[in-house]
N, C-alpha and C. Protein backbone atom coordinates (compact mmCIF):
# COMPACT_ATOMS: atom_id res chain seq x y z
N UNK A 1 0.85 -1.18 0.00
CA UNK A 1 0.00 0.00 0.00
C UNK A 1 0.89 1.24 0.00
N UNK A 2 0.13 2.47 -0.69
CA UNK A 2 0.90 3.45 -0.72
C UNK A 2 1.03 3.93 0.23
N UNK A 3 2.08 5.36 0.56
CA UNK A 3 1.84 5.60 2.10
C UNK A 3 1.78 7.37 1.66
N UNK A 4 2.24 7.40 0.42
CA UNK A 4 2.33 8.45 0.48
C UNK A 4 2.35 9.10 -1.13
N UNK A 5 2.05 10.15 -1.78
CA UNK A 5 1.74 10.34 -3.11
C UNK A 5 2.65 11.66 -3.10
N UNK A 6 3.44 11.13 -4.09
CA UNK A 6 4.81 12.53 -3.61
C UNK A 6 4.51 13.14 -5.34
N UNK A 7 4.24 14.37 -5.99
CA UNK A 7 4.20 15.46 -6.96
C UNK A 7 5.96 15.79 -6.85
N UNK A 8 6.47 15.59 -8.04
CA UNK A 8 7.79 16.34 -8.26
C UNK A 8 7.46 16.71 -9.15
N UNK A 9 8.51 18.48 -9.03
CA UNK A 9 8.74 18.96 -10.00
C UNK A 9 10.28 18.66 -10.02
N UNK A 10 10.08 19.48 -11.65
CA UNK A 10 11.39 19.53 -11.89
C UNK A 10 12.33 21.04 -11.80
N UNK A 11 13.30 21.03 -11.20
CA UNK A 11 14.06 22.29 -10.91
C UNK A 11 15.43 22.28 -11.86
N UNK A 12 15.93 23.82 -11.78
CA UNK A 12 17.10 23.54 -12.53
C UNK A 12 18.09 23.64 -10.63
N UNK A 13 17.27 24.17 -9.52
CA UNK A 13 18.48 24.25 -8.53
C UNK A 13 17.38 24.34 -6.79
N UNK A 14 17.59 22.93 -6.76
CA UNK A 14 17.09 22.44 -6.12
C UNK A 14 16.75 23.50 -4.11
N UNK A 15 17.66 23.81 -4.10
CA UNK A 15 17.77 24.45 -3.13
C UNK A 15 17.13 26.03 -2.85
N UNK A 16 17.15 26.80 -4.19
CA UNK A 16 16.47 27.34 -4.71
C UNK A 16 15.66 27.67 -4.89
N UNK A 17 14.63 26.56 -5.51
CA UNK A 17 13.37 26.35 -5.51
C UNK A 17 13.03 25.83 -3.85
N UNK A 18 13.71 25.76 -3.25
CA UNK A 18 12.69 25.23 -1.68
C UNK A 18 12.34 26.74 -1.29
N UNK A 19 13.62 27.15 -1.26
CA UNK A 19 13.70 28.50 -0.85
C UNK A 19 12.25 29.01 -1.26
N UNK A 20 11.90 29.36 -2.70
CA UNK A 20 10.46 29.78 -3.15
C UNK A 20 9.70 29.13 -2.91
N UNK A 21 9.63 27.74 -3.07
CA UNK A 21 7.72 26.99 -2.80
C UNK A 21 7.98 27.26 -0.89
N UNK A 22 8.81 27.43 -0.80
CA UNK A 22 9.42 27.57 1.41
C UNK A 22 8.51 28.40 1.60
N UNK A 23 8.87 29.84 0.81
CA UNK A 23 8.26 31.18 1.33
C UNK A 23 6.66 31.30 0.79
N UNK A 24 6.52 30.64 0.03
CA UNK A 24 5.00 30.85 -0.64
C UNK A 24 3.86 29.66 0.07
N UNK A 25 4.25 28.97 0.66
CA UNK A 25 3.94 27.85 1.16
C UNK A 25 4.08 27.68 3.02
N UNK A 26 5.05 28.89 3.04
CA UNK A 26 4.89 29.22 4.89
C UNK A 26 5.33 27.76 5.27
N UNK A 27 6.21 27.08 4.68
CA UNK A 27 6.75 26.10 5.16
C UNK A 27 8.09 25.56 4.76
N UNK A 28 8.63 24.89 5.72
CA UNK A 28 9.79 24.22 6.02
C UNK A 28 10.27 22.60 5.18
N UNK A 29 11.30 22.59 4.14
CA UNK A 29 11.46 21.26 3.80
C UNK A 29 11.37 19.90 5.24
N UNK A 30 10.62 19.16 4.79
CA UNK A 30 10.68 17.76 5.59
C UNK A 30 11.64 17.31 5.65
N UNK A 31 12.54 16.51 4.23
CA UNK A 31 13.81 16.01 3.39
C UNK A 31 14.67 16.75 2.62
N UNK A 32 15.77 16.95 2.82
CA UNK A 32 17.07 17.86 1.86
C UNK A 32 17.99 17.20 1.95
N UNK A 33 18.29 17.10 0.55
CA UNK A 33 19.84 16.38 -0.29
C UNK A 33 19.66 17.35 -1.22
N UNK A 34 21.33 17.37 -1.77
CA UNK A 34 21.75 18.81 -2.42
C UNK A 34 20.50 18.92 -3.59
N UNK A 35 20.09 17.79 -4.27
CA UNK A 35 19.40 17.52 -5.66
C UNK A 35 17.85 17.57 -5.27
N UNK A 36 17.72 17.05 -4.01
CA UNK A 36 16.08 16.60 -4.56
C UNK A 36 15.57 17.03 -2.43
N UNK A 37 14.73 17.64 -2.71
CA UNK A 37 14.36 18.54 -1.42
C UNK A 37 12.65 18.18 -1.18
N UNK A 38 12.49 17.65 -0.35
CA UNK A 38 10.77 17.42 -0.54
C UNK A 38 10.14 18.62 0.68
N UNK A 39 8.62 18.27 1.16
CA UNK A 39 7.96 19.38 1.83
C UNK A 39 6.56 18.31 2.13
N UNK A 40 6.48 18.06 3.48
CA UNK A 40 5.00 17.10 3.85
C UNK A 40 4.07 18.26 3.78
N UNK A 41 3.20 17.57 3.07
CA UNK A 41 2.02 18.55 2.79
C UNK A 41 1.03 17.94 3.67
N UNK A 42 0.74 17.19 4.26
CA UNK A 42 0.23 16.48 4.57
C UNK A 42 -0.30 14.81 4.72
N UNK A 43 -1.14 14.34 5.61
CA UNK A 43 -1.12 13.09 5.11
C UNK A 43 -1.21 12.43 4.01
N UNK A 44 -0.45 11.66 3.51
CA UNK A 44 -0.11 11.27 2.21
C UNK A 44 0.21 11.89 1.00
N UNK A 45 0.87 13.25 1.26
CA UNK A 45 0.93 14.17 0.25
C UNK A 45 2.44 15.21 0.51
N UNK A 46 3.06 14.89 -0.59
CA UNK A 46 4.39 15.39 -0.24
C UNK A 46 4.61 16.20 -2.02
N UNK A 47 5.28 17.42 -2.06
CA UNK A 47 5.99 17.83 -2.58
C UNK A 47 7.01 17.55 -3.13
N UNK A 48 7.78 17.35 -4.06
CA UNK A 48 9.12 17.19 -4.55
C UNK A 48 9.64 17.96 -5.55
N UNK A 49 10.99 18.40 -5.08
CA UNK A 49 11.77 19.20 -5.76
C UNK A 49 13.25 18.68 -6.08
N UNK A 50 13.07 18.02 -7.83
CA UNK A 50 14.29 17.40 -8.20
C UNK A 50 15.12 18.13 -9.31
N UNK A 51 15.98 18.34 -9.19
CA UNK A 51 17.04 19.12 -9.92
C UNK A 51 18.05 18.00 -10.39
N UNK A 52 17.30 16.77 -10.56
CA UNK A 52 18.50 15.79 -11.00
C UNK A 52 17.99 15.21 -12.62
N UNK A 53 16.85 16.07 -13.07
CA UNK A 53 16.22 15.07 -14.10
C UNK A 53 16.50 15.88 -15.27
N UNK A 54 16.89 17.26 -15.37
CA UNK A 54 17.19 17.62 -16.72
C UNK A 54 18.42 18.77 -16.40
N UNK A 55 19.45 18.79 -17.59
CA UNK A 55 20.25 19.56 -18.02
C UNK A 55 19.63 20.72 -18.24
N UNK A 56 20.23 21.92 -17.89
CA UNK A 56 19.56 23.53 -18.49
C UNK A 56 18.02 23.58 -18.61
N UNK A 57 17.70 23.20 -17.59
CA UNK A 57 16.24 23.37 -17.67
C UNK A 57 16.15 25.07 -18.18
N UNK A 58 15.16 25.40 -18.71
CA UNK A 58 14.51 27.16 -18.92
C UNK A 58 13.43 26.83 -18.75
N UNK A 59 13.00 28.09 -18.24
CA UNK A 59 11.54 28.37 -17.77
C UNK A 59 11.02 28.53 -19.40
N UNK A 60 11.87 28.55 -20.48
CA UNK A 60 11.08 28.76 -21.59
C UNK A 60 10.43 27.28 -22.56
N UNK A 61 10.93 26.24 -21.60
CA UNK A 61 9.89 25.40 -22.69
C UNK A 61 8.91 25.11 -21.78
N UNK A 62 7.85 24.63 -22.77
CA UNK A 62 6.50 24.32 -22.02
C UNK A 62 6.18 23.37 -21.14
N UNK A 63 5.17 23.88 -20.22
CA UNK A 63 5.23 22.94 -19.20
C UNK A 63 3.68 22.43 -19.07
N UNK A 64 3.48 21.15 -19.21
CA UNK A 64 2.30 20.55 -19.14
C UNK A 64 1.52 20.36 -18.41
N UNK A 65 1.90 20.84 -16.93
CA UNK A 65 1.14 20.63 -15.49
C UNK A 65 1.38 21.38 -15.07
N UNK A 66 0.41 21.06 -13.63
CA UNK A 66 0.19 22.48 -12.64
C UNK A 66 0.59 21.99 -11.12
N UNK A 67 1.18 22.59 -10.15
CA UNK A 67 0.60 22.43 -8.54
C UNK A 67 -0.55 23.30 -8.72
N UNK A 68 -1.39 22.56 -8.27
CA UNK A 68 -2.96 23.11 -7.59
C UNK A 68 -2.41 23.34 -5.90
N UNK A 69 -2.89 24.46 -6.11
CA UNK A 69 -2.69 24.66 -4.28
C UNK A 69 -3.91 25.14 -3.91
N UNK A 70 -4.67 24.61 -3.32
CA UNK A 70 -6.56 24.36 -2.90
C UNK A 70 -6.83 25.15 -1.69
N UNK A 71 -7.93 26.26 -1.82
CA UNK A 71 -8.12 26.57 -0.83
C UNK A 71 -9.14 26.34 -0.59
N UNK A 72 -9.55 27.07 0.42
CA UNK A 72 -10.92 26.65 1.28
C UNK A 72 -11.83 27.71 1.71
N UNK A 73 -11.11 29.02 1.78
CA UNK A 73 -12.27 30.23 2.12
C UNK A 73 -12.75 31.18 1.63
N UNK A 74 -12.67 30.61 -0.25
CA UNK A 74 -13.45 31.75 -0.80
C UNK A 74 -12.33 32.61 -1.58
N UNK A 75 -13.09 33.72 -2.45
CA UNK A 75 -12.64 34.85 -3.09
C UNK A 75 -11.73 35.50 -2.48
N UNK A 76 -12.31 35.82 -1.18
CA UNK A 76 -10.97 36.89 -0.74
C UNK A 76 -9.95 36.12 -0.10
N UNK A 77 -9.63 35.00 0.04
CA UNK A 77 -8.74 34.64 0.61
C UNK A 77 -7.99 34.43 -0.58
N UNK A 78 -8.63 33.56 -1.80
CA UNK A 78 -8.07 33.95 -3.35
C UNK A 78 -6.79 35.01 -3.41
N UNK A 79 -8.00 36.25 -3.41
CA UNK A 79 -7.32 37.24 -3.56
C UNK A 79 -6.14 38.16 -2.97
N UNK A 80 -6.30 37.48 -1.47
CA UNK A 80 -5.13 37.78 -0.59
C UNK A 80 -4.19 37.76 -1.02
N UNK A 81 -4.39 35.77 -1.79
CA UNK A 81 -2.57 35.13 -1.72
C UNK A 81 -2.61 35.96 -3.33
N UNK A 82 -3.10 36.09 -3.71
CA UNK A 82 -2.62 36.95 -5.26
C UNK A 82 -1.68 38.19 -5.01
N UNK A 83 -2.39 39.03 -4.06
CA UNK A 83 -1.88 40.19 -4.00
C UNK A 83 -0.48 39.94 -2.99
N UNK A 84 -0.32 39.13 -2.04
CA UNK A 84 0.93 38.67 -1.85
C UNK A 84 1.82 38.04 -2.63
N UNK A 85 1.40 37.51 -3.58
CA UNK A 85 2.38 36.78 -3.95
C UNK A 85 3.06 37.73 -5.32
N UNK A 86 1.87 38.69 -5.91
CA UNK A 86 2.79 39.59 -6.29
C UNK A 86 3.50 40.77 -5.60
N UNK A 87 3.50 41.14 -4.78
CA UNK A 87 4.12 41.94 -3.68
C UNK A 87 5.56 41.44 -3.58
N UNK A 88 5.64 39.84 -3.65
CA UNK A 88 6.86 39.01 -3.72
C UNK A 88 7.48 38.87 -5.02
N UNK A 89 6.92 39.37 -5.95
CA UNK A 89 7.48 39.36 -7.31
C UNK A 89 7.57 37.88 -7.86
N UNK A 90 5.88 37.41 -7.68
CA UNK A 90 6.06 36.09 -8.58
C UNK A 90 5.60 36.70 -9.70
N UNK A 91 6.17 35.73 -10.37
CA UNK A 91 5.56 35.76 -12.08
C UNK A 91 4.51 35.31 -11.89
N UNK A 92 3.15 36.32 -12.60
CA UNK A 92 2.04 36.05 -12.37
C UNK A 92 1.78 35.78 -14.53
N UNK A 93 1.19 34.32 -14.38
CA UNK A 93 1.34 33.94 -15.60
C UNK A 93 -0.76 34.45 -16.18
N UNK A 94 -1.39 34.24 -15.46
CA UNK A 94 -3.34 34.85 -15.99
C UNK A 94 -3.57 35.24 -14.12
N UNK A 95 -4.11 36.69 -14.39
CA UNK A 95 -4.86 37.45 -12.89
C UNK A 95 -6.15 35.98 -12.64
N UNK A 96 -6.56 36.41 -11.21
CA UNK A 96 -7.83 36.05 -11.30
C UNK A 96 -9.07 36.03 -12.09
N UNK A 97 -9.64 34.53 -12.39
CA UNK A 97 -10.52 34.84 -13.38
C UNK A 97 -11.48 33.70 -12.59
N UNK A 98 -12.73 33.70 -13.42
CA UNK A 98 -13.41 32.37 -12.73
C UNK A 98 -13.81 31.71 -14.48
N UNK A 99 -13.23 29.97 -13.97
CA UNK A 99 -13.25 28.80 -14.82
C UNK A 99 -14.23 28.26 -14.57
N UNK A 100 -15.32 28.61 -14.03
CA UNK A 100 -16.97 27.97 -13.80
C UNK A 100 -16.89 27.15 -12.75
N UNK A 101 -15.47 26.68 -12.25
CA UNK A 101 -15.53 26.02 -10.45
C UNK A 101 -14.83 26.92 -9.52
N UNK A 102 -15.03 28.20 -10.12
CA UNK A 102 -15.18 29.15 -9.00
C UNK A 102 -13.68 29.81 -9.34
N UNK A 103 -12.99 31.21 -8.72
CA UNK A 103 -11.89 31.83 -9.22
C UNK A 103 -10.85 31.00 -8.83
N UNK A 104 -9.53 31.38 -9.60
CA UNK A 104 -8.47 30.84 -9.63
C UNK A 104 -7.27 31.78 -10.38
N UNK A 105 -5.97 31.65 -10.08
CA UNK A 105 -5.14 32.44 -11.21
C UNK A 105 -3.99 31.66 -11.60
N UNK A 106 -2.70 32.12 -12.37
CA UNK A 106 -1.95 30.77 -12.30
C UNK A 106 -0.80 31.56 -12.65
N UNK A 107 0.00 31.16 -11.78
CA UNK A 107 1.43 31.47 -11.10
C UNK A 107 2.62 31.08 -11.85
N UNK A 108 3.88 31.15 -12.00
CA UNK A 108 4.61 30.34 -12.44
C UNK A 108 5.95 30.38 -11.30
N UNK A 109 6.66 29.02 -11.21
CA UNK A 109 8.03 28.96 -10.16
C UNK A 109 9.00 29.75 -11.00
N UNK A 110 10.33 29.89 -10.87
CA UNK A 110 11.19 30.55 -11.26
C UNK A 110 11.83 29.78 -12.74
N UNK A 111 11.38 28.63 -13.00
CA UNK A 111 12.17 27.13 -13.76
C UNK A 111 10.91 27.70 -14.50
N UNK A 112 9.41 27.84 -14.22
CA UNK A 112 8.21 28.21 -15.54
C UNK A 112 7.41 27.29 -15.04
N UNK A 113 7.81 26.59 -13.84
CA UNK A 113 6.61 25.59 -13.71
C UNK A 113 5.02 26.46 -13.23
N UNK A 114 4.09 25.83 -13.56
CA UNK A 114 2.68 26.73 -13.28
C UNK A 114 2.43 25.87 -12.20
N UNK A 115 1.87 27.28 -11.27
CA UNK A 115 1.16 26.82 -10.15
C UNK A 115 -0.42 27.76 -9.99
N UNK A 116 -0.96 26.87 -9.84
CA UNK A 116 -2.46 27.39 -9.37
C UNK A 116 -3.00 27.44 -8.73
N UNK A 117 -3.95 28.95 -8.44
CA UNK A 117 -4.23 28.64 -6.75
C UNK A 117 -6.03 28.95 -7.03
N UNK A 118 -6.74 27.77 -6.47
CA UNK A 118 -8.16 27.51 -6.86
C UNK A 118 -8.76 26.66 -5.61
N UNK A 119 -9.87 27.02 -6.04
CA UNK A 119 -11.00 26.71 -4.69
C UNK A 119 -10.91 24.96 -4.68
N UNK A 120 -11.02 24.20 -3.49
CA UNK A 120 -10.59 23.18 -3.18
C UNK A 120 -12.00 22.54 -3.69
N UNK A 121 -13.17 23.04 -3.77
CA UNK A 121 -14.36 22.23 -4.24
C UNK A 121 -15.63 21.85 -3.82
């Protein structure tokens, strides 16, 4: 049985990127080795950050997936982490919009990976 469902991305610098999903995420790596850095999200749900799977990554080729990061209280809490997170100078890749399951906007890490932040459901 599984114990645990771990999401990696891929980084070009592993340490790096904790640093950012660290501060945007108000949390602390679980696991760190120079390459691959994880983050317990919870029960059965872990983060991963591997910098061992590609050469010269750029944020310029395309990236096929998202972290969904799910909330729970609505529009303005939406809108909070928006306006923080540009305050922090993320790359904000589409503002808030609503996709018919309610608002959402979508972020990108420093590597181009998209992250999205949308109502949990």
């Amino acid at each position: 049985m599984t114990t645990s469902v771990v999401s990696i991305v891929y980084v070009s610098d592993a340490p790096a990127a904790a640093r950012f999903y660290g501060d945007l995420l108000g949390m602390s790596p679980s696991f760190e080795t120079p390459g691959y850095i994880t983050f317990d999200l919870g029960p059965g749900a872990d983060l991963g950050l591997w910098s061992g799977q590609f050469e010269d990554l750029s944020p310029d080729v395309p990236r096929t997936s998202e972290v969904c990061l799910a909330i729970d209280d609505g529009p303005d809490e939406l809108d909070a982490i928006f306006t923080r997170w540009q305050s922090k100078g993320v790359t904000i890749l589409r503002e808030p919009h609503d996709l018919g399951f309610g608002l959402t906007f979508l972020a990108a890490d420093p590597d181009g990976n998209r992250i999205r932040v949308a109502p949990r459901g």
